[in-house]
Each structure stands twice: as structure tokens, then as C-alpha cells.
C-alpha atoms as a PDB file:
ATOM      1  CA  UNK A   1       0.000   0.000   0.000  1.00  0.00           C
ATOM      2  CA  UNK A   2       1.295   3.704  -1.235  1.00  0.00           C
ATOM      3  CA  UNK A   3       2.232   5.718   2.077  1.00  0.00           C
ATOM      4  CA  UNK A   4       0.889   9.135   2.645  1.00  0.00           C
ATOM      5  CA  UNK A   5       2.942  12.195   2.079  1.00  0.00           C
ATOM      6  CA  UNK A   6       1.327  14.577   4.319  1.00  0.00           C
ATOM      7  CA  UNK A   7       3.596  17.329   3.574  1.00  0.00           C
ATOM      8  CA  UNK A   8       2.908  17.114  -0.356  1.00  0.00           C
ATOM      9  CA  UNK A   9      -0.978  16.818   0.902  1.00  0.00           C
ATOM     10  CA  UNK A  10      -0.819  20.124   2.807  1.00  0.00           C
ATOM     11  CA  UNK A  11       0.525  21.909  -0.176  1.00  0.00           C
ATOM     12  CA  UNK A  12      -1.965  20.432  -2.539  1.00  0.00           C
ATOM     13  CA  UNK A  13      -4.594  21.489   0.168  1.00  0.00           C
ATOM     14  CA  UNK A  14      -3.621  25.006   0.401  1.00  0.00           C
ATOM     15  CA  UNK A  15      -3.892  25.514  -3.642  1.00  0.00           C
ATOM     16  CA  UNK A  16      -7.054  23.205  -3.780  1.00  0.00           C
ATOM     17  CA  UNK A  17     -10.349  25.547  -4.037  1.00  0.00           C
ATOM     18  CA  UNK A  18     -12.640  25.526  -0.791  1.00  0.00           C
ATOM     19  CA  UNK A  19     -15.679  23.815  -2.752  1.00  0.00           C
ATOM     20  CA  UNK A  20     -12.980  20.824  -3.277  1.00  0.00           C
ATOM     21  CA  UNK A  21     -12.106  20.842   0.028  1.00  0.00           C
ATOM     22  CA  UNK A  22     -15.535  20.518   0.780  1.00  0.00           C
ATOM     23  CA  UNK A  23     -16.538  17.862  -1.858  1.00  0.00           C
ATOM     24  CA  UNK A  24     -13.588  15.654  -0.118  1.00  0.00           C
ATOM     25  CA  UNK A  25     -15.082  15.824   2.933  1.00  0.00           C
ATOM     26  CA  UNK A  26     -18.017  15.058   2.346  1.00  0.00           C
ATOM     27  CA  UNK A  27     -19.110  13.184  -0.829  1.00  0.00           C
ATOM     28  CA  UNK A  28     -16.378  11.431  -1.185  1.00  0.00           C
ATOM     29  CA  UNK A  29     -14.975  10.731   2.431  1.00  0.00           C
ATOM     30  CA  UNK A  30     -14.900   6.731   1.844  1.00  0.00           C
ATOM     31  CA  UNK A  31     -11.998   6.580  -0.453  1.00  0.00           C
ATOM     32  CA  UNK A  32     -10.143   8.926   2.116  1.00  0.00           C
ATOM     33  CA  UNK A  33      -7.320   7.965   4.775  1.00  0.00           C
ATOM     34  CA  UNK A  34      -8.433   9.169   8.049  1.00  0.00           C
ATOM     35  CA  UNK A  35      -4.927  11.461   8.393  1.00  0.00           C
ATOM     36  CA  UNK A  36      -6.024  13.214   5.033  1.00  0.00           C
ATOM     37  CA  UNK A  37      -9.405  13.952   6.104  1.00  0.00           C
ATOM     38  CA  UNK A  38      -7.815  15.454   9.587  1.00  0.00           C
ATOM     39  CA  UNK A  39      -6.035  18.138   7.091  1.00  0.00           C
ATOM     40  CA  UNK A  40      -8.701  19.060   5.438  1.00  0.00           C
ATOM     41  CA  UNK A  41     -10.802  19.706   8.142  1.00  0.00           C
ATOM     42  CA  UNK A  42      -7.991  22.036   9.237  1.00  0.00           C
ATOM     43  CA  UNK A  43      -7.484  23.927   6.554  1.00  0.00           C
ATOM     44  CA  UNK A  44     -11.071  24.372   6.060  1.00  0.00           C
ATOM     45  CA  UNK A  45     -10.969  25.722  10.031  1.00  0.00           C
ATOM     46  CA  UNK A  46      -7.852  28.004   8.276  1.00  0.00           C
ATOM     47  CA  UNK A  47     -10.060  29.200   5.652  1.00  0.00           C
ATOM     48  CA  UNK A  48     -13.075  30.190   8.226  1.00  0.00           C
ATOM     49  CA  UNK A  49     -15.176  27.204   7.066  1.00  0.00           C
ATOM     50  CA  UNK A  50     -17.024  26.046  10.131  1.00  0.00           C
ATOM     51  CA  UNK A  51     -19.010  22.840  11.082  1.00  0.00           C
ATOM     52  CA  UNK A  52     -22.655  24.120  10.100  1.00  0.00           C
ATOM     53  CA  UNK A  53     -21.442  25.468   7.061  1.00  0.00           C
ATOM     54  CA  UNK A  54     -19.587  21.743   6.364  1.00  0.00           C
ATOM     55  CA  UNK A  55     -23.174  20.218   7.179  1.00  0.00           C
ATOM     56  CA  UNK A  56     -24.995  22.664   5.208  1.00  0.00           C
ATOM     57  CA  UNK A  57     -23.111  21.393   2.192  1.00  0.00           C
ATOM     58  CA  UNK A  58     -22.920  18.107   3.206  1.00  0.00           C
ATOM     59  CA  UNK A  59     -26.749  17.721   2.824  1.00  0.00           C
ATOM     60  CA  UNK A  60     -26.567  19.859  -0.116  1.00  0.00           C
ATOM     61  CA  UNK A  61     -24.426  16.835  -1.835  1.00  0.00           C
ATOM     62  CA  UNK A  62     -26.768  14.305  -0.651  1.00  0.00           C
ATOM     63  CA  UNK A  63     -30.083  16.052  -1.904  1.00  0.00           C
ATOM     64  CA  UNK A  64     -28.327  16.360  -4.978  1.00  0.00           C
ATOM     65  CA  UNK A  65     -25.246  14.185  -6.102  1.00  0.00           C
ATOM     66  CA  UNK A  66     -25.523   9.924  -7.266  1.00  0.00           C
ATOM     67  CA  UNK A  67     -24.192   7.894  -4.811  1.00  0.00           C
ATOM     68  CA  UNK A  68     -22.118   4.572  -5.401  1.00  0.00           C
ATOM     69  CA  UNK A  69     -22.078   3.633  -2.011  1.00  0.00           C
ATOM     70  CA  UNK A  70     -21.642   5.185   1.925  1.00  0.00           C
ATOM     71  CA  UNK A  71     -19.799   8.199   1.736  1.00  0.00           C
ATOM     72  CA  UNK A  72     -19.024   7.711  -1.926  1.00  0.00           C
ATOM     73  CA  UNK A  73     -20.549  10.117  -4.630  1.00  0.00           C
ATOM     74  CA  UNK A  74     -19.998   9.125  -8.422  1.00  0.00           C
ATOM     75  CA  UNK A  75     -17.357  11.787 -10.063  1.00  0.00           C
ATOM     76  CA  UNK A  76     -18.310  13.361 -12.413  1.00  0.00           C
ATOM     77  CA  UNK A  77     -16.196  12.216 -16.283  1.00  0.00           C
ATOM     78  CA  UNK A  78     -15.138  15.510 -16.882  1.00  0.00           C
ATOM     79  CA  UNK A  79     -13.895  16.820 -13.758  1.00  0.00           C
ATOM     80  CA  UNK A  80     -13.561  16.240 -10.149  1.00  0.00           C
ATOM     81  CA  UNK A  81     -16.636  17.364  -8.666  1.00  0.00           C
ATOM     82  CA  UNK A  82     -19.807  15.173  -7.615  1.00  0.00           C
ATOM     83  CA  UNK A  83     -22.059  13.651 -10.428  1.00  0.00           C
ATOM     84  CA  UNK A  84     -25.800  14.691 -10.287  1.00  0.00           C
ATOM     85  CA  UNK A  85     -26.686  13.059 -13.361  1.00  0.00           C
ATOM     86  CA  UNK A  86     -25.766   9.435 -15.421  1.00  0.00           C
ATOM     87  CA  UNK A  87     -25.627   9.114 -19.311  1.00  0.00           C
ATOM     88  CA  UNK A  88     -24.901   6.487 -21.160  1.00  0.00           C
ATOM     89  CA  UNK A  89     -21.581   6.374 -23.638  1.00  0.00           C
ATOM     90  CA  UNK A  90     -21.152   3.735 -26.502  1.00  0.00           C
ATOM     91  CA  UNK A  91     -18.338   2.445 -27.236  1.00  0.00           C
ATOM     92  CA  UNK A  92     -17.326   1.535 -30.487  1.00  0.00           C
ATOM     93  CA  UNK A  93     -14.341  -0.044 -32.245  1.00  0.00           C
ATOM     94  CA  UNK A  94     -12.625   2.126 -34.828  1.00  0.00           C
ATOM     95  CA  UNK A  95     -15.226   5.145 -34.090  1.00  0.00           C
ATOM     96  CA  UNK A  96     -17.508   2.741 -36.106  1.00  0.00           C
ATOM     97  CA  UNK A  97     -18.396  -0.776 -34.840  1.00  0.00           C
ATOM     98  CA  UNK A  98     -20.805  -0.441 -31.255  1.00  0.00           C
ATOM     99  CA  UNK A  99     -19.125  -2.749 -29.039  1.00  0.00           C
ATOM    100  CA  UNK A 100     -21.073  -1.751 -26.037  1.00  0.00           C
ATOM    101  CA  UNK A 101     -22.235   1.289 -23.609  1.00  0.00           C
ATOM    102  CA  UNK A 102     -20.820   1.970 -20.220  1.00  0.00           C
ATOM    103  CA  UNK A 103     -22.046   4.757 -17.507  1.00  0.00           C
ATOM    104  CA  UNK A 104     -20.902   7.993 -17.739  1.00  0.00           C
ATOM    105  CA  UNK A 105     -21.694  10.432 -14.701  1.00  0.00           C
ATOM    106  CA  UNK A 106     -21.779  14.640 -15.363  1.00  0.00           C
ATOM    107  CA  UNK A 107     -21.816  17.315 -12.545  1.00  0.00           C
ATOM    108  CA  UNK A 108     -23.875  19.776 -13.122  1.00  0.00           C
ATOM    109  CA  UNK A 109     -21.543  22.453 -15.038  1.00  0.00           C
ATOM    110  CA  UNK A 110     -20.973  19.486 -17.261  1.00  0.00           C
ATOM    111  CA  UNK A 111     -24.449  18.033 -17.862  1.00  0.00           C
ATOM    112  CA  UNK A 112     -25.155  17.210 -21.792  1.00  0.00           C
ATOM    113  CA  UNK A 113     -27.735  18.874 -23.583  1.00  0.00           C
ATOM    114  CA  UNK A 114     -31.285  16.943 -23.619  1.00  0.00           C
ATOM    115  CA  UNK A 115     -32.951  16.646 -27.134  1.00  0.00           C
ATOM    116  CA  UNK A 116     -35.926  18.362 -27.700  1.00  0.00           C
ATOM    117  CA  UNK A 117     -39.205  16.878 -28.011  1.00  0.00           C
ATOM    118  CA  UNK A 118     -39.878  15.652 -31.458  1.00  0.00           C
ATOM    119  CA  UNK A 119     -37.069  17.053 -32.793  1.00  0.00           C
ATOM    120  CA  UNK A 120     -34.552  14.327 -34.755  1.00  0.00           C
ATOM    121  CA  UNK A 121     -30.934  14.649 -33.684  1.00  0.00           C
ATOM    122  CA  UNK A 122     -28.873  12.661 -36.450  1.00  0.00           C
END
């Protein structure tokens, strides 16, 4: 198993954006060692972040985001924040052949457009 390098985790933690910091404590705190979660609870505290606003946005994500298990949200495929939405993407050999279709999962900055009504897309 990889060992943690808390002092290249601090660093990354100071340069990540407070809505990450957030989104790693909360949605996706299973994946997480408990020594990592320690520092970003105090550099949250740092930032003025405090527990009712954590909890605020910790029910936020679980109104909102798809959940693959406890304390693990889906991410979304184009980025690193929660998923609040699942497509489907088809693979296909050479860009032509369908092989099969696997999930794909979209925050919602990312979310593809829905087809109107009626209207043909192809």
C-alpha cells in the first residue's frame, strides 16, 4: 500500500479551491485515509469554514449528487466534482463498430444537452 505524504498533501490542500475541500469531505470521504481527512478539516478551520457550514453542504451533496455507495458520490467524467446526473456512452471499435455502452456520470456544469421533443438529432 502507497504511504501518505502529508507534507505534499498540505501543499496540494492550500492551492485546492474551498468547494474541493468541501466535496472531499463530504461526498467522497470513503476513499479517504483518516490522516487526510484530519487536514482538510484544518485547513477548512484556516479558511473560516465552520461545522454548520460543512453540514450545510454536506446535505446539499446528498439532496443532490448519485451515490455509489456510503460516503461515496460518483465523479463526475469531466472533472472532479460530484455527479448529479448518469448518461450512457457507446463504445465503439474504430469510431464505427458499437461494441457496447458503459455509464458515464456529469456534474452539473458538465451536464449534456437533452434533445428536444420531437425534434430528430442525427
Amino acid at each position: 500500500m502507497l504511504e501518505l505524504d502529508l507534507e505534499r498533501l498540505k501543499s496540494t490542500l492550500k492551492q485546492a479551491p474551498t468547494e474541493d475541500l468541501l466535496d472531499r469531505l463530504t461526498a467522497f470521504r470513503a476513499g479517504m485515509e483518516s490522516e487526510a481527512l484530519e487536514l482538510i478539516e484544518a485547513e477548512l478551520r484556516a479558511r473560516g469554514v465552520n461545522t454548520p457550514q460543512i453540514r450545510a453542504h454536506e446535505r446539499k451533496r446528498q439532496d443532490e449528487a448519485l451515490w455509489l455507495g456510503p460516503g461515496q458520490a460518483a465523479r463526475c467524467c469531466r472533472c472532479t466534482r460530484p455527479a448529479v446526473a448518469e448518461g450512457r456512452h457507446r463504445v465503439r471499435l474504430f469510431w464505427l463498430v458499437p461494441l457496447f455502452t458503459v455509464p458515464r456520470y456529469y456534474c452539473a456544469e458538465h451536464l449534456p444537452p437533452t434533445p428536444k421533443k420531437g425534434v430528430n438529432p442525427g
